[in-house]
Protein backbone atom coordinates (compact mmCIF):
# COMPACT_ATOMS: atom_id res chain seq x y z
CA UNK A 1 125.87 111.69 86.49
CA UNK A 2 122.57 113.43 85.21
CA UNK A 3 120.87 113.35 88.83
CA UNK A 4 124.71 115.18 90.51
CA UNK A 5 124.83 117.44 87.95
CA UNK A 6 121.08 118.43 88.44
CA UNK A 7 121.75 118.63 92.46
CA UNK A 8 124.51 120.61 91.68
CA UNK A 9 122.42 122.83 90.06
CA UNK A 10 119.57 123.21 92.15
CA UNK A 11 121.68 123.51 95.81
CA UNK A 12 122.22 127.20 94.90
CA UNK A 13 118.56 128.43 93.66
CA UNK A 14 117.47 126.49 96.69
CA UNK A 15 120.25 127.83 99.04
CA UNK A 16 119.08 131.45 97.91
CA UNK A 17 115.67 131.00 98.62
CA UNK A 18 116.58 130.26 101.92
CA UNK A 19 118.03 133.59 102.16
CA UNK A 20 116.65 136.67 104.35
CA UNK A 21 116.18 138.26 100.39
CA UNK A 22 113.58 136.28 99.53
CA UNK A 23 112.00 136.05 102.88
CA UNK A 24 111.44 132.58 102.64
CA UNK A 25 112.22 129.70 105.48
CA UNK A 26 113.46 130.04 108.45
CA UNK A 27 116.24 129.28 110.90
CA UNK A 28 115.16 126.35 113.02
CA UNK A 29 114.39 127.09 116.45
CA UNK A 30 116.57 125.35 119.03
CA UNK A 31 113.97 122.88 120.46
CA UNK A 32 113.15 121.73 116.82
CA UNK A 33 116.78 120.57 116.56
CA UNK A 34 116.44 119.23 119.85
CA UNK A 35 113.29 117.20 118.98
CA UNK A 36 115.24 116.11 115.41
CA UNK A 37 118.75 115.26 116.92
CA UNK A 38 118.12 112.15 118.14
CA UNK A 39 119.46 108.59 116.94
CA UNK A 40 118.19 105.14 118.21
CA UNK A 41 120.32 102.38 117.87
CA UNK A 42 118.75 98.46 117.44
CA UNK A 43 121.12 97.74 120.51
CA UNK A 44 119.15 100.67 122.00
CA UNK A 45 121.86 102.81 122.26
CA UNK A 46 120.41 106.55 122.71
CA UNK A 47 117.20 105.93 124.44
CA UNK A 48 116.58 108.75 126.03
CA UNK A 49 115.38 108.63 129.89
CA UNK A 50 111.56 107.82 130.57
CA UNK A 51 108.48 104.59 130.44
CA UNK A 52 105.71 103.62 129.42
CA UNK A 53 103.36 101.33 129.83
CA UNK A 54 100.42 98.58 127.81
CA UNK A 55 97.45 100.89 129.46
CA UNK A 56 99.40 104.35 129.13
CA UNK A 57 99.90 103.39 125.40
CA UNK A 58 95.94 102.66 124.92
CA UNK A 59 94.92 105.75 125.91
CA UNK A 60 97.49 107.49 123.94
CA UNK A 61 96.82 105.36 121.02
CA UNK A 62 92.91 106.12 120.94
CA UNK A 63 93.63 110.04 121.08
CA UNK A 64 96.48 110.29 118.98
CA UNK A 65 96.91 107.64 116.52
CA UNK A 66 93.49 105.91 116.24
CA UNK A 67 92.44 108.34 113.35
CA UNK A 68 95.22 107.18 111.04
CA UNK A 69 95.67 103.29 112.26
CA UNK A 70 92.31 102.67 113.18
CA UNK A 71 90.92 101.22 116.33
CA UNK A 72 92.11 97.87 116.07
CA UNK A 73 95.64 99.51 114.37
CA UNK A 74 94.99 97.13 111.29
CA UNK A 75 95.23 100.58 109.44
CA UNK A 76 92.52 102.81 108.39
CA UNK A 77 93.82 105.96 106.40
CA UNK A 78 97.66 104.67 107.01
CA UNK A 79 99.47 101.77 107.50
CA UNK A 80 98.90 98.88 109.72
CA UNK A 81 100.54 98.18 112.64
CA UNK A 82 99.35 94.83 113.77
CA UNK A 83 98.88 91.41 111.70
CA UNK A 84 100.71 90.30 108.66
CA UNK A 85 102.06 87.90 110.74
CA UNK A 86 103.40 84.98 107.85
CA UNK A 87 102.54 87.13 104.75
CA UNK A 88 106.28 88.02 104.14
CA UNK A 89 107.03 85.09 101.74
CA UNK A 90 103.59 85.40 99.97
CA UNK A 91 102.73 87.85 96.75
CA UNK A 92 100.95 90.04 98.87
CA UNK A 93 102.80 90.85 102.26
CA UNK A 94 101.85 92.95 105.01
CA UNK A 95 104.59 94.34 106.72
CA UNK A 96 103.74 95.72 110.01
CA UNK A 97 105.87 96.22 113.42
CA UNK A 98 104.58 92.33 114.23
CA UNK A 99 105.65 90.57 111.24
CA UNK A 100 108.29 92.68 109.26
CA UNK A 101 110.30 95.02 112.11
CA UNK A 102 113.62 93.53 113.24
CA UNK A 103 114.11 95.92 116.29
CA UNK A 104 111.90 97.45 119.03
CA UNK A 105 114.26 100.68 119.46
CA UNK A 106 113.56 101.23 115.50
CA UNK A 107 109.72 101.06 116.46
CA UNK A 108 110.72 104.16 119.17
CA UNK A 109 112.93 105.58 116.86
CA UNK A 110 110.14 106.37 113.94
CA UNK A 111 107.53 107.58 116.09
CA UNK A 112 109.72 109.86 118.30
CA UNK A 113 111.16 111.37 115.14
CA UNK A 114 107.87 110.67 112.63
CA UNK A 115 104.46 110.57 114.63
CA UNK A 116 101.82 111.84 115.25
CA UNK A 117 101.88 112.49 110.98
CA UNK A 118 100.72 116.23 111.37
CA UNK A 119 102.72 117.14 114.15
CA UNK A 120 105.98 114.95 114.28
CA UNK A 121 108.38 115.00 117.38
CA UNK A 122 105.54 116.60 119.55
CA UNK A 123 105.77 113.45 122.04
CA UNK A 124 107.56 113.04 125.17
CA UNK A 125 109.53 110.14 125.54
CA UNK A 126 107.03 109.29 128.32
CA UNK A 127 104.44 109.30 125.47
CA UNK A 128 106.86 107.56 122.89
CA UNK A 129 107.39 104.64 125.28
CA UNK A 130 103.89 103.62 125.93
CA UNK A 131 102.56 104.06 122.80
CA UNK A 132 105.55 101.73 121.65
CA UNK A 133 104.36 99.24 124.66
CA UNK A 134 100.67 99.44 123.40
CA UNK A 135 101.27 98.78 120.06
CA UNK A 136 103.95 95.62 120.82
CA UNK A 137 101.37 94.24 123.29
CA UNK A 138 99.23 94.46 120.38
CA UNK A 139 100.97 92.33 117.93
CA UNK A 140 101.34 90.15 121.12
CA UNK A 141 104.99 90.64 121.33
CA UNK A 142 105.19 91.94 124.95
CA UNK A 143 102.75 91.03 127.89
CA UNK A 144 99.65 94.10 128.88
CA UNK A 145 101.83 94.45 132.22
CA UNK A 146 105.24 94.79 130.82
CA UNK A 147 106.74 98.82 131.01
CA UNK A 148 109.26 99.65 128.39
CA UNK A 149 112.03 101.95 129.02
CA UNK A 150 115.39 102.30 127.96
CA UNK A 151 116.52 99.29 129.64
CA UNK A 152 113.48 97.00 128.67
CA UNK A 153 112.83 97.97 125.33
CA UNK A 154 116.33 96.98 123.27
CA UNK A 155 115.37 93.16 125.29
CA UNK A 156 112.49 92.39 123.30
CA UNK A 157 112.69 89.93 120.94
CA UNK A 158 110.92 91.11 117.25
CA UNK A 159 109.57 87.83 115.39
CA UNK A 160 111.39 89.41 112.11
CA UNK A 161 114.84 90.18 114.07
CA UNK A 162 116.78 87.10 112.44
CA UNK A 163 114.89 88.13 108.44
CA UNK A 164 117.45 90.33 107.65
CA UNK A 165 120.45 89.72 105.33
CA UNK A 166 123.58 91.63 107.19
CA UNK A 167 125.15 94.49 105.47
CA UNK A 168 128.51 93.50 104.49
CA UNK A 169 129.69 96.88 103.49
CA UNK A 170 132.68 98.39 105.74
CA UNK A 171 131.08 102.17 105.45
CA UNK A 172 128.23 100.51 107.83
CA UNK A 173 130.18 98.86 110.47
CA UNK A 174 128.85 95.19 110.13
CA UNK A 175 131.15 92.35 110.23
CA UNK A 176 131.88 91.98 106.69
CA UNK A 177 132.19 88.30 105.56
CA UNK A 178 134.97 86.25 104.93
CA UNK A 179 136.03 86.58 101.29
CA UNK A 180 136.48 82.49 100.12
């Protein structure tokens, strides 16, 4: 009740500094909202048009994404990428797109919408697709010759896909179970 009641609260002062009175913020410019509205599905549903491929992804990877992941994408000033592979179950797991992700698409989802950190959304889907192969062929998921694309991409099989409890909830559309 505390945390509505402070929302409440706060949506106006922040509403008004929003306002051309203040001169604060901004309207978003139409190909921001294009580069936010976008929603990937684990059945890949909303994949947007484009490919990539294993050696596409490496170069990408080693000028965009090295800095933060590191060479090897074990993680250098961020999070890994690659390994953790059986560490789930253990006190210390490490959950990267090869041992924790359930879905490729979610992998294509979070850096379309998230990466490169400093400059999020700035990649083509070209881009978003090989760096998404590069990174799977690293965790040894998909083969160095395979091209992902909106077709390819919601086939591959995660090794974490069947770790997930289902959501029973009817407000997320997931079978619910049968009550006993």
């Amino acid at each position: 009740m505390r945390r509505l009641l402070i929302a409440a609260l706060a949506l106006p002062v922040f509403l008004m500094a929003q306002s051309p009175k203040y001169k604060v913020g901004r309207a978003p410019a139409p190909e921001e909202v294009k580069a936010w509205d976008i929603s990937i599905g684990p059945d890949g549903s909303g994949l947007p048009e484009g490919s990539g491929t294993v050696a596409e992804g490496k170069d990408l990877y080693s000028r965009r994404c090295q800095k933060c992941h590191g060479a090897d994408a074990k993680g250098a000033d961020d999070a890994a990428l690659v390994g953790g592979q059986g560490t789930l179950a253990t006190p210390k797991p490490l959950k990267t797109v090869g041992s924790f992700w359930p879905h490729a698409t979610s992998l294509f989802d979070y850096t379309h919408r998230a990466m490169p950190f400093k400059d999020p959304g700035t990649l083509t889907a070209n881009q978003v697709y090989a760096v998404v192969a590069y990174i799977l062929n690293l965790n040894g998921i998909i083969g160095p010759d395979e091209k992902m694309n909106a077709q390819t991409l919601p086939k591959v099989r995660m090794p974490n896909r069947d770790g997930f409890i289902k959501d029973p909830r009817p407000d997320t559309g997931a079978e619910t179970r049968k009550k006993r």
